[in-house]
C-alpha atoms as a PDB file:
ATOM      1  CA  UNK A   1       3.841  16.319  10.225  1.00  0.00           C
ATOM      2  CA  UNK A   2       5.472  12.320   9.577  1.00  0.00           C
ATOM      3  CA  UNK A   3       2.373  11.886   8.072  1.00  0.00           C
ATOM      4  CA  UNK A   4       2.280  14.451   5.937  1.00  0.00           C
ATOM      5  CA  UNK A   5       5.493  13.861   4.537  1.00  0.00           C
ATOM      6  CA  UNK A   6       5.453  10.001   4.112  1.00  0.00           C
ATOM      7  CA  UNK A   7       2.005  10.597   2.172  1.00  0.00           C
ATOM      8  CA  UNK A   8       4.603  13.027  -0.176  1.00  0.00           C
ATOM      9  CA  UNK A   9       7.260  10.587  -0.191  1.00  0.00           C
ATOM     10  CA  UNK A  10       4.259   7.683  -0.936  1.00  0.00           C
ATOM     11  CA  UNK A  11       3.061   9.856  -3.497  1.00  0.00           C
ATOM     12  CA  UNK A  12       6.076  10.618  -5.609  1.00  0.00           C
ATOM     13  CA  UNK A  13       6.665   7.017  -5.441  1.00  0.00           C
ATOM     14  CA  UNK A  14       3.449   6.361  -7.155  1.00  0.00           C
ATOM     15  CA  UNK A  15       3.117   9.436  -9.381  1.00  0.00           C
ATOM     16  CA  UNK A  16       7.367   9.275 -11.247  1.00  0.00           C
ATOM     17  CA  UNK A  17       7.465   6.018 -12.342  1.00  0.00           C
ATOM     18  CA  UNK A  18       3.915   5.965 -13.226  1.00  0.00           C
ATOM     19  CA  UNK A  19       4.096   9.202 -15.569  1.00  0.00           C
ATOM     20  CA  UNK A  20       7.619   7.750 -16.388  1.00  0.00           C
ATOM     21  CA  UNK A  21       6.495   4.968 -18.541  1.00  0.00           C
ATOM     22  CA  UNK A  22       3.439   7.001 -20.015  1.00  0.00           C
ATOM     23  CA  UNK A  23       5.234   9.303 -21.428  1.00  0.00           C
ATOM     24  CA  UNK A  24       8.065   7.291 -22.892  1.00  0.00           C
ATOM     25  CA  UNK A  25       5.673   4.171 -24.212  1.00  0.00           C
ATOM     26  CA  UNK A  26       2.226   6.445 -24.981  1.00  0.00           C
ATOM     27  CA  UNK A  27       0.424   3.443 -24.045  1.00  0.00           C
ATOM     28  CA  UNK A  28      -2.447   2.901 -21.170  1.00  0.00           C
ATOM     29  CA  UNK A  29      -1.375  -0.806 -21.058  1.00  0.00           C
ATOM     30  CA  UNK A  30       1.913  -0.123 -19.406  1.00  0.00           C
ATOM     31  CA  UNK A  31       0.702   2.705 -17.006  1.00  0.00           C
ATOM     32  CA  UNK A  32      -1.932   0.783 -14.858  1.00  0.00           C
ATOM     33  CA  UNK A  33       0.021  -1.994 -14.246  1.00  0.00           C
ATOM     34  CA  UNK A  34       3.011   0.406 -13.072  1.00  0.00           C
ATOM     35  CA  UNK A  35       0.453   2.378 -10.725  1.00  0.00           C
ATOM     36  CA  UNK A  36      -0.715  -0.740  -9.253  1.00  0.00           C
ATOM     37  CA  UNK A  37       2.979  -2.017  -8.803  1.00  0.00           C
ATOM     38  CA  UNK A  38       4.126   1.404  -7.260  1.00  0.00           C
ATOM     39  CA  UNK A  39       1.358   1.518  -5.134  1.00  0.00           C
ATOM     40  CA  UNK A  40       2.038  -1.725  -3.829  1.00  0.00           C
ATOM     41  CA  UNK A  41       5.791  -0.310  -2.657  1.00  0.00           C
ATOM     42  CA  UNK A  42       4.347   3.344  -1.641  1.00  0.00           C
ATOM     43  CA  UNK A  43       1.891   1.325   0.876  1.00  0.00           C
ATOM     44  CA  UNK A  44       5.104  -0.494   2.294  1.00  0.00           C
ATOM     45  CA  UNK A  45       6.860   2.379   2.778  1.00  0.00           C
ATOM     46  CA  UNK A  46       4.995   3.238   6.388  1.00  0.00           C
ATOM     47  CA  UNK A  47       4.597   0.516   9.447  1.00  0.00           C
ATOM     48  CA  UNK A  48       1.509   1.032  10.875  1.00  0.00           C
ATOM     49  CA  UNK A  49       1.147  -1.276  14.173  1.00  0.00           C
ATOM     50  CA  UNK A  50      -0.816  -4.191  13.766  1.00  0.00           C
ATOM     51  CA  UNK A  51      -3.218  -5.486  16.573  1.00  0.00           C
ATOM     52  CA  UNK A  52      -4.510  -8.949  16.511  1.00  0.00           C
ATOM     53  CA  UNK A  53      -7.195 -10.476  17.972  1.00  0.00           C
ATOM     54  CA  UNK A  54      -7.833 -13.579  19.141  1.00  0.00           C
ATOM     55  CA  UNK A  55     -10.908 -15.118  19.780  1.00  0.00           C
ATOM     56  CA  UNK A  56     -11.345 -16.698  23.395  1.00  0.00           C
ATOM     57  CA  UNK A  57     -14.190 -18.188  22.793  1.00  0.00           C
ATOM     58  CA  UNK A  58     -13.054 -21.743  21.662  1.00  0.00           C
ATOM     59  CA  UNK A  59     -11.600 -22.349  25.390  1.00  0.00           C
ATOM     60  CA  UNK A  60     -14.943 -22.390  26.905  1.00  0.00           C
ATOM     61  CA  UNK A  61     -16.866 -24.417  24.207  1.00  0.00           C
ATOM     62  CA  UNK A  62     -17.614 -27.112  27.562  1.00  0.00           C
ATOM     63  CA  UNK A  63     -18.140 -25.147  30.445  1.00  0.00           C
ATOM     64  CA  UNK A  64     -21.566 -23.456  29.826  1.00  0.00           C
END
């Protein structure tokens, strides 16, 4: 259900400002920049855990 609701909250964030400027400036050159901008903050919005990895290999270049 988090999930659901952060993809609402993600999409509102993406979807008001974006119809926002359309409709005041009635101009395609202002609205994709704003939906790439707001995406860019919408994506932010959830932490999703990050797992590196690290390649081993590079210890053990001499020994084979």
């Amino acid at each position: 259900m988090k999930a659901f609701i952060t993809g609402i909250v993600q999409g509102i964030i993406v979807l008001v400002p974006t119809y926002a400027v359309a409709f005041y400036t009635d101009k395609m050159v202002y609205t994709i920049p704003m939906l790439a901008a707001a995406s860019f903050v919408a994506a932010s919005i959830s932490k999703q855990p990050v797992e590196r990895k690290v390649d081993d290999v590079s210890k053990d270049l001499g020994k084979e």
